[in-house]
PDB file of N, CA and C in Angstrom:
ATOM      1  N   UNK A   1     101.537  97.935 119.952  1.00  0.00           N
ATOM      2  CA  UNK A   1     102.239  99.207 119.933  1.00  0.00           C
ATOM      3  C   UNK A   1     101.346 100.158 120.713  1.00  0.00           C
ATOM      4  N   UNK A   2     101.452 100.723 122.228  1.00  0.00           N
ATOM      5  CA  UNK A   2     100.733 101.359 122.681  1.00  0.00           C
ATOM      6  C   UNK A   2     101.384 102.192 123.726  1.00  0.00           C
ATOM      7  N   UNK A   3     100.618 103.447 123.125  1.00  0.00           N
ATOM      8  CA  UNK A   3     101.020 104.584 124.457  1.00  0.00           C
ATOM      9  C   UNK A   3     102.763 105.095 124.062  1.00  0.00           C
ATOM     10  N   UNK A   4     102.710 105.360 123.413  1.00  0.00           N
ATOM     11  CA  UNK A   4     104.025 105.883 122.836  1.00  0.00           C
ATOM     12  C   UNK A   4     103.417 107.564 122.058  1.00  0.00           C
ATOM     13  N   UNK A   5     103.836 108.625 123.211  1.00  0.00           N
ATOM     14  CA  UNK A   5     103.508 109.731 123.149  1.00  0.00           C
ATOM     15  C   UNK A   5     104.309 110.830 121.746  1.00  0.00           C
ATOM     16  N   UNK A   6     105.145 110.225 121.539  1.00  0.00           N
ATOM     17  CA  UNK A   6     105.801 110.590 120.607  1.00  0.00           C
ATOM     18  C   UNK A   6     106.459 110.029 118.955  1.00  0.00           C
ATOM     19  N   UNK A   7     105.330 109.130 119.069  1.00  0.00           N
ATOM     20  CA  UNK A   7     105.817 108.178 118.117  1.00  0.00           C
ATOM     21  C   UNK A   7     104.615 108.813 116.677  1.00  0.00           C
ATOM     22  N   UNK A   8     105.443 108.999 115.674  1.00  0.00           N
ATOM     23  CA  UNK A   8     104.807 109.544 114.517  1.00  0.00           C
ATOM     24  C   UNK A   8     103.928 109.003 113.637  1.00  0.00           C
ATOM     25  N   UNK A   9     105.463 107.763 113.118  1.00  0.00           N
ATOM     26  CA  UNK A   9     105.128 106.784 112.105  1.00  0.00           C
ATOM     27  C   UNK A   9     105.148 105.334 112.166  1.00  0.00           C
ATOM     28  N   UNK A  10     104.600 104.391 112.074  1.00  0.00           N
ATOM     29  CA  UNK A  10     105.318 102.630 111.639  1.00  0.00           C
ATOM     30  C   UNK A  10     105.248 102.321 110.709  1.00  0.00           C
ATOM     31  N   UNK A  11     106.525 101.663 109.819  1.00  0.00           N
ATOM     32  CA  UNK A  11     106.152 101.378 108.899  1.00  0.00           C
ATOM     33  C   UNK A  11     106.914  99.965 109.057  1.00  0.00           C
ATOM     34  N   UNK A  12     106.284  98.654 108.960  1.00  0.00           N
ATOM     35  CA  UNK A  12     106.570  97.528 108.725  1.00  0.00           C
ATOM     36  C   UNK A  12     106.293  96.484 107.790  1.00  0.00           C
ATOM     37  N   UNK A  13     107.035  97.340 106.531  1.00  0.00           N
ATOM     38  CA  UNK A  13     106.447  96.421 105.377  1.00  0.00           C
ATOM     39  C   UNK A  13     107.309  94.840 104.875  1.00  0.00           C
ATOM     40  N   UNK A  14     107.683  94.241 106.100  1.00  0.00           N
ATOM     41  CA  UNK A  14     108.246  92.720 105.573  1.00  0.00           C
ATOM     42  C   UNK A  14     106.612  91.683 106.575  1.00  0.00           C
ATOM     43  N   UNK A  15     106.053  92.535 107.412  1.00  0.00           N
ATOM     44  CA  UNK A  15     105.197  92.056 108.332  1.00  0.00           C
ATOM     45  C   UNK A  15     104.009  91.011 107.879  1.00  0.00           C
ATOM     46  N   UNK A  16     104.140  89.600 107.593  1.00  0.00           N
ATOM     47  CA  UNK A  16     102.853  89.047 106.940  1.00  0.00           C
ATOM     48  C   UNK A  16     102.028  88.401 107.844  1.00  0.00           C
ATOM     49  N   UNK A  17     102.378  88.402 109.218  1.00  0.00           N
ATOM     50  CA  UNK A  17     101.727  87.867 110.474  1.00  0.00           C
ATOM     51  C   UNK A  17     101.964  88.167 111.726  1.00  0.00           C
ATOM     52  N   UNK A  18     100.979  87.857 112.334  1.00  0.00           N
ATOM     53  CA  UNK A  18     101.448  88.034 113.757  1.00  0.00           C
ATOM     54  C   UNK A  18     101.953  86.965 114.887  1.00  0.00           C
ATOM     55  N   UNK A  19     102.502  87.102 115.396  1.00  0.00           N
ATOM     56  CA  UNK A  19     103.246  86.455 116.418  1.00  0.00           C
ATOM     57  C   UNK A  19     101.884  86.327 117.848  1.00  0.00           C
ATOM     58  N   UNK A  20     101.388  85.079 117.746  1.00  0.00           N
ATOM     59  CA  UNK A  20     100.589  85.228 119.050  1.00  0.00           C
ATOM     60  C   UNK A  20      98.997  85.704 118.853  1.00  0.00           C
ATOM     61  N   UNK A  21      98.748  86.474 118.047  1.00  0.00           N
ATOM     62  CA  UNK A  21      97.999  86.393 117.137  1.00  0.00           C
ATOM     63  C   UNK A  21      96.803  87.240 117.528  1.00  0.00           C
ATOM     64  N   UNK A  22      97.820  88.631 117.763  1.00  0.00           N
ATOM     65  CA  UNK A  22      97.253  89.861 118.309  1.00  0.00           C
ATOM     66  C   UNK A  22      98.319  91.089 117.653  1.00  0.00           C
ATOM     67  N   UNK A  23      97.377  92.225 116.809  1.00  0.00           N
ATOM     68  CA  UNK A  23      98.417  93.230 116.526  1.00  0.00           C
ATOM     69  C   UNK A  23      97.141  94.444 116.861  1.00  0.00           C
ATOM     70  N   UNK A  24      98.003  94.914 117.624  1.00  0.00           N
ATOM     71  CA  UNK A  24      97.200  96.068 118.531  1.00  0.00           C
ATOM     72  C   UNK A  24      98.124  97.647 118.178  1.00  0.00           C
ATOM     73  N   UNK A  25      97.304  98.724 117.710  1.00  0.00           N
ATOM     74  CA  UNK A  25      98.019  99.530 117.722  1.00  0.00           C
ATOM     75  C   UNK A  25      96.963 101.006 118.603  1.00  0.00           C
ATOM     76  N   UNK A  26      97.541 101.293 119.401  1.00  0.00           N
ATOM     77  CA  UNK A  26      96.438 102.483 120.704  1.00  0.00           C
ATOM     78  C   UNK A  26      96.998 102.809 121.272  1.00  0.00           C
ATOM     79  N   UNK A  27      96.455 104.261 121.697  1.00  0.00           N
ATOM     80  CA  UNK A  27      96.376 105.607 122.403  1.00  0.00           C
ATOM     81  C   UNK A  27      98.695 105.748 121.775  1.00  0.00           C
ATOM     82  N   UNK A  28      98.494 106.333 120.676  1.00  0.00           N
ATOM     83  CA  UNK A  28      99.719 106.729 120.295  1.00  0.00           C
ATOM     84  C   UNK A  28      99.031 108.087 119.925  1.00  0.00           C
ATOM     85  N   UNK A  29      98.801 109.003 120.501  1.00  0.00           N
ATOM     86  CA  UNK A  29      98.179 110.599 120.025  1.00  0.00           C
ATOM     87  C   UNK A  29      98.452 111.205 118.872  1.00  0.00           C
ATOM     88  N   UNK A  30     100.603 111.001 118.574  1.00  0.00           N
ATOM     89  CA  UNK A  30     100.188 112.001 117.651  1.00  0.00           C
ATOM     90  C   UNK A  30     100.823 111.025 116.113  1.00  0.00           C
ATOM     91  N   UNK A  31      99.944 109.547 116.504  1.00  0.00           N
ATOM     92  CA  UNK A  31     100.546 108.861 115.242  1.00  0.00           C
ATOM     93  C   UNK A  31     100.156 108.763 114.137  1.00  0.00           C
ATOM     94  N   UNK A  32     100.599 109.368 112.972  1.00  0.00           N
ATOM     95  CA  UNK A  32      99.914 109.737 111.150  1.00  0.00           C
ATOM     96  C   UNK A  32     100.064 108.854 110.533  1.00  0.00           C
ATOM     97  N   UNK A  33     100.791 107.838 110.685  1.00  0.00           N
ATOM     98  CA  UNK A  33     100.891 106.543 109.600  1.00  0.00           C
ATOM     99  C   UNK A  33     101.141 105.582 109.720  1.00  0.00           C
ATOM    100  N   UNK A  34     100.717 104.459 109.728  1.00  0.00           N
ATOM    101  CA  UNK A  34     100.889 102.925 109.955  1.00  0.00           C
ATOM    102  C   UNK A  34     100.957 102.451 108.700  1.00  0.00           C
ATOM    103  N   UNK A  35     102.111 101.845 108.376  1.00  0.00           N
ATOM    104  CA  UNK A  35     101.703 100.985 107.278  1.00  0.00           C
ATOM    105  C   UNK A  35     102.586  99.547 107.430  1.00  0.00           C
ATOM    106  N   UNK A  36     101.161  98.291 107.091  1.00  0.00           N
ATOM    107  CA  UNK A  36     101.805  96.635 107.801  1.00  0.00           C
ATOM    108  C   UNK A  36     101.275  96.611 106.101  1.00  0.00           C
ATOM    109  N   UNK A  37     101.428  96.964 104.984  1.00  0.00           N
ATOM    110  CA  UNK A  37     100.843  96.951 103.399  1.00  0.00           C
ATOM    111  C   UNK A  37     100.943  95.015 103.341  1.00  0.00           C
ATOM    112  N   UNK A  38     102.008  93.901 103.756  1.00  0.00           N
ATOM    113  CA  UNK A  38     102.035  93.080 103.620  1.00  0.00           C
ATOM    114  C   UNK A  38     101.389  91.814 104.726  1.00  0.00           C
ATOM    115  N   UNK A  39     100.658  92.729 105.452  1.00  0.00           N
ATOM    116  CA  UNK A  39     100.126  91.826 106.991  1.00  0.00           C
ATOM    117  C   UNK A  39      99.037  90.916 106.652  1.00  0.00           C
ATOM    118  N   UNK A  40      98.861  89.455 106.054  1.00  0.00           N
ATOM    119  CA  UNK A  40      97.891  89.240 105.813  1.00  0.00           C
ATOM    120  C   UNK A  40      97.299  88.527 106.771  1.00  0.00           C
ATOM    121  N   UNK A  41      98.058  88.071 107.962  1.00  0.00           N
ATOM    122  CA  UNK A  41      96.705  87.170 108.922  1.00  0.00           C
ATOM    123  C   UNK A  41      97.303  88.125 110.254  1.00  0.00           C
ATOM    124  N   UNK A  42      96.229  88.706 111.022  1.00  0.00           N
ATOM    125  CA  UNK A  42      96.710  89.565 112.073  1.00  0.00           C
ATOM    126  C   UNK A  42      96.047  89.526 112.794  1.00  0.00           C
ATOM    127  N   UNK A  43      95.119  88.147 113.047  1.00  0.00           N
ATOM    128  CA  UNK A  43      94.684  87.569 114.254  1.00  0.00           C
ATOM    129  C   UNK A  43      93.529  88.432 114.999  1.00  0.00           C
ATOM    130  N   UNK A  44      94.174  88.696 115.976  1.00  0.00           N
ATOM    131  CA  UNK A  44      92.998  90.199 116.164  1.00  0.00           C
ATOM    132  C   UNK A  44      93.573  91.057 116.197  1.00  0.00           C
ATOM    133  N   UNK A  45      92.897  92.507 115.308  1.00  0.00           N
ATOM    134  CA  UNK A  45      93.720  93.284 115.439  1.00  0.00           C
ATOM    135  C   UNK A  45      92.683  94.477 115.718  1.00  0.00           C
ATOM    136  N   UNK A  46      93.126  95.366 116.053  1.00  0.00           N
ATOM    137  CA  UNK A  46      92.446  96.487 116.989  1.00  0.00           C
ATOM    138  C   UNK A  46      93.360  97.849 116.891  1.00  0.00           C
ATOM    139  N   UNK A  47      93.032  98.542 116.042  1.00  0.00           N
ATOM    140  CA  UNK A  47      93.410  99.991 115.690  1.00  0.00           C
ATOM    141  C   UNK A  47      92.331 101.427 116.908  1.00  0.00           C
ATOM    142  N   UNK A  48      93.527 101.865 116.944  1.00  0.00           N
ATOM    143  CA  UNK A  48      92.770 102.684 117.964  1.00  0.00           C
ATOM    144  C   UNK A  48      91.778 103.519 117.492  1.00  0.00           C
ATOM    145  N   UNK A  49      90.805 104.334 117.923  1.00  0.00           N
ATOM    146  CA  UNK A  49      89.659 105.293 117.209  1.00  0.00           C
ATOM    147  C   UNK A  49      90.369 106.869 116.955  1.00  0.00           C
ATOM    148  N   UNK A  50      89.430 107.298 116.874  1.00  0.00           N
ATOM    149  CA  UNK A  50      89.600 108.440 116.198  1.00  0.00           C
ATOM    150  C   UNK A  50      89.530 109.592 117.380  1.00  0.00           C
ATOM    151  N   UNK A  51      89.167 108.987 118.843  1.00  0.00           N
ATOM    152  CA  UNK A  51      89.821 109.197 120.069  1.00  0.00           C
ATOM    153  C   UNK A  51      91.382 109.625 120.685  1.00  0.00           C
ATOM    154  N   UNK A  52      91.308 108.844 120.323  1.00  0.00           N
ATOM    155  CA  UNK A  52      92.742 108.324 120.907  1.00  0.00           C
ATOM    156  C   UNK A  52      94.363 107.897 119.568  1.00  0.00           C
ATOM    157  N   UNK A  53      93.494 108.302 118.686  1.00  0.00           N
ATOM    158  CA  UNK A  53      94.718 108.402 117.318  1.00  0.00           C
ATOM    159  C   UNK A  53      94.206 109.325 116.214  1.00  0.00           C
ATOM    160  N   UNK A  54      93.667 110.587 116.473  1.00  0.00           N
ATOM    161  CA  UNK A  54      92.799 111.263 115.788  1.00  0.00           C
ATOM    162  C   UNK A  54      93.108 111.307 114.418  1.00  0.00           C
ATOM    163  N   UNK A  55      94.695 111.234 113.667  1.00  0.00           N
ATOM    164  CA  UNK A  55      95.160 111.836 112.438  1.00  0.00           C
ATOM    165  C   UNK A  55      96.012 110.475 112.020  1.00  0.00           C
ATOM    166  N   UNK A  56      95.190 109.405 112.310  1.00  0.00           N
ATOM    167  CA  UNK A  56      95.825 107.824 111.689  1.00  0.00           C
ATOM    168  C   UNK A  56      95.477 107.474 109.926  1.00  0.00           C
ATOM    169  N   UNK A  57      96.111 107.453 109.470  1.00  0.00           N
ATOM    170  CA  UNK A  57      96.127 106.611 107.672  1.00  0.00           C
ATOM    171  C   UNK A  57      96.462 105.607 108.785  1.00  0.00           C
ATOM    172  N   UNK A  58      96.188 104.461 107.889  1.00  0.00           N
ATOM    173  CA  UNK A  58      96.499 102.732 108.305  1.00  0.00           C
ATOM    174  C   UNK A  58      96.408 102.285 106.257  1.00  0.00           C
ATOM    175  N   UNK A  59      97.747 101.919 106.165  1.00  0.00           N
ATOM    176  CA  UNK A  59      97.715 100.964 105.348  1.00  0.00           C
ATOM    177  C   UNK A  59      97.870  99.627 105.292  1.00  0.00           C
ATOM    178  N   UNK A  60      96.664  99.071 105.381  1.00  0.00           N
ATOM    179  CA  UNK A  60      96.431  97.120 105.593  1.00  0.00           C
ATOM    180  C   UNK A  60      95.791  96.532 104.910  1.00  0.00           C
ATOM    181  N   UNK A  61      96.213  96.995 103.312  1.00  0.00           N
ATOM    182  CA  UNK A  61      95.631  96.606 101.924  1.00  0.00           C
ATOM    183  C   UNK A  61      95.856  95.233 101.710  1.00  0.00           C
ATOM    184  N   UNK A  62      96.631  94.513 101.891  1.00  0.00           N
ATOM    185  CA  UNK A  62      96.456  93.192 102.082  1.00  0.00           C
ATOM    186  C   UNK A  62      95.799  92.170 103.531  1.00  0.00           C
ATOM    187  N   UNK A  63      95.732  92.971 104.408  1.00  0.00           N
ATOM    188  CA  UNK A  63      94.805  92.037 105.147  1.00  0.00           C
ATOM    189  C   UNK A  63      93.836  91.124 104.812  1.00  0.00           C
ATOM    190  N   UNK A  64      93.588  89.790 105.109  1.00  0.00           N
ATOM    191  CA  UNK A  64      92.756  89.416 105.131  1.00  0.00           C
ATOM    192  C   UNK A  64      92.117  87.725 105.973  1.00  0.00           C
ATOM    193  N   UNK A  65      92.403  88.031 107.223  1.00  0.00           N
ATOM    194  CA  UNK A  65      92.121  87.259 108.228  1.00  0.00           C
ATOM    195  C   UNK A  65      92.340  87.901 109.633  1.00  0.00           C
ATOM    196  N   UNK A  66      91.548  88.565 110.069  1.00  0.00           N
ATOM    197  CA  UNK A  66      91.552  89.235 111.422  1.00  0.00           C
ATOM    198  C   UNK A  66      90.220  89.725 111.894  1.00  0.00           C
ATOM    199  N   UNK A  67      90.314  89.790 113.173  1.00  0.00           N
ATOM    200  CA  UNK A  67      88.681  89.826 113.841  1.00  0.00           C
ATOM    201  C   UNK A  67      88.901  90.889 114.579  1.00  0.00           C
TER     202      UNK A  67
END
């Protein structure tokens, strides 16, 4: 999910994996909430900084297999 200037929120809570085995979310500026609450293998995943997504919550309370 990247570079989407106007995009607020995601919320994808049926999400328990990734496809390919990359979940990338960057440079979305003015995005406040992510929530994958059911994502448990997400391969690599790479949340943008505090750069480039300054006002991000991420809920990925079940993660647990990603680099």
């Amino acid at each position: 999910i990247l570079e989407n200037e106007n995009l607020k929120k995601i919320s994808l809570p049926s999400l328990t994996t990734t496809n390919g085995g990359f979940f990338d979310v960057l440079r979305n500026p003015i995005l406040t909430k992510l929530c994958a609450s059911k994502l448990e293998n997400g391969g690599s995943v790479c949340i943008g900084n505090d750069q480039n997504q300054p006002f991000l919550d991420a809920d990925l309370k079940s993660l647990a297999t990603g680099s």
